[in-house]
Protein backbone atom coordinates (compact mmCIF):
# COMPACT_ATOMS: atom_id res chain seq x y z
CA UNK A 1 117.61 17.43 114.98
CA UNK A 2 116.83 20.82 113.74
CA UNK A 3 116.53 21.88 110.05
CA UNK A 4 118.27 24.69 108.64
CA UNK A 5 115.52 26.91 108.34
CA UNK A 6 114.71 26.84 112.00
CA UNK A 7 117.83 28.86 112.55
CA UNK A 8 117.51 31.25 110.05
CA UNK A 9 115.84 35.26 110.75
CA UNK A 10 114.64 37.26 107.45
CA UNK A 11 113.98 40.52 107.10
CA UNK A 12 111.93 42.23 104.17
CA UNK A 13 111.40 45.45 103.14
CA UNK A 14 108.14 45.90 101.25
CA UNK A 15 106.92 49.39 99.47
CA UNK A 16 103.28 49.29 99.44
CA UNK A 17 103.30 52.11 97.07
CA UNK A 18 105.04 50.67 94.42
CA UNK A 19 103.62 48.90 91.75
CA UNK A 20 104.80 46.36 89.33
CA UNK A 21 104.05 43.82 86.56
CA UNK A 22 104.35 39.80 86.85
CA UNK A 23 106.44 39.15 83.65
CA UNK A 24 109.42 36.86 82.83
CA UNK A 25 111.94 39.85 83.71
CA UNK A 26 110.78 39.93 87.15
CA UNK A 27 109.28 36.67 88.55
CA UNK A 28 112.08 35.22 90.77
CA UNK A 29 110.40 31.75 91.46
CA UNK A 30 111.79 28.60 89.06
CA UNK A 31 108.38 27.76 88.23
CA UNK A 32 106.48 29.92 85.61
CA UNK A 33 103.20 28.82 86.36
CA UNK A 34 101.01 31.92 88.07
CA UNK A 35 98.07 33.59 88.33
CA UNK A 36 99.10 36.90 88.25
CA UNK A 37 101.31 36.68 84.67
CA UNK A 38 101.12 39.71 82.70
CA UNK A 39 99.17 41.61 85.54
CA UNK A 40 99.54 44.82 87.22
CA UNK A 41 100.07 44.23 90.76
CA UNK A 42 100.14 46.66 93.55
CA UNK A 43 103.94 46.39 96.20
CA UNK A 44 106.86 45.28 95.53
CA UNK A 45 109.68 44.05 97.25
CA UNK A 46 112.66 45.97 97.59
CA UNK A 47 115.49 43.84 99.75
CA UNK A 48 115.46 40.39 101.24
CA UNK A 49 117.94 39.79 103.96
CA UNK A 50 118.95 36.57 105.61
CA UNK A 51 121.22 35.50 108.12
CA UNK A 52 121.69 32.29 109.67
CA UNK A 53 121.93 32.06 114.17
């Protein structure tokens, strides 16, 4: 049987130029528990797509 995320293509779109901070406004993850907190950090994501086959 084949999981869910074996069927699944992403696509991201990353700007190398950008550059952000790691703060509570803009860490997406559930967990708050990182390295980079409070740190200057060079990219960014932009867009995140997903689609299921």
């Amino acid at each position: 049987m084949r999981s869910s995320r074996e069927n699944r293509q992403i696509l991201i779109l990353f700007d190398p130029a950008q550059i952000g901070r790691v703060d509570e406004q803009t860490l997406k993850s559930r967990s708050n528990n990182t390295p980079w907190y409070g740190q200057e950090i060079q990219g960014r994501v932009v867009q995140v797509w997903s689609s299921r086959l």
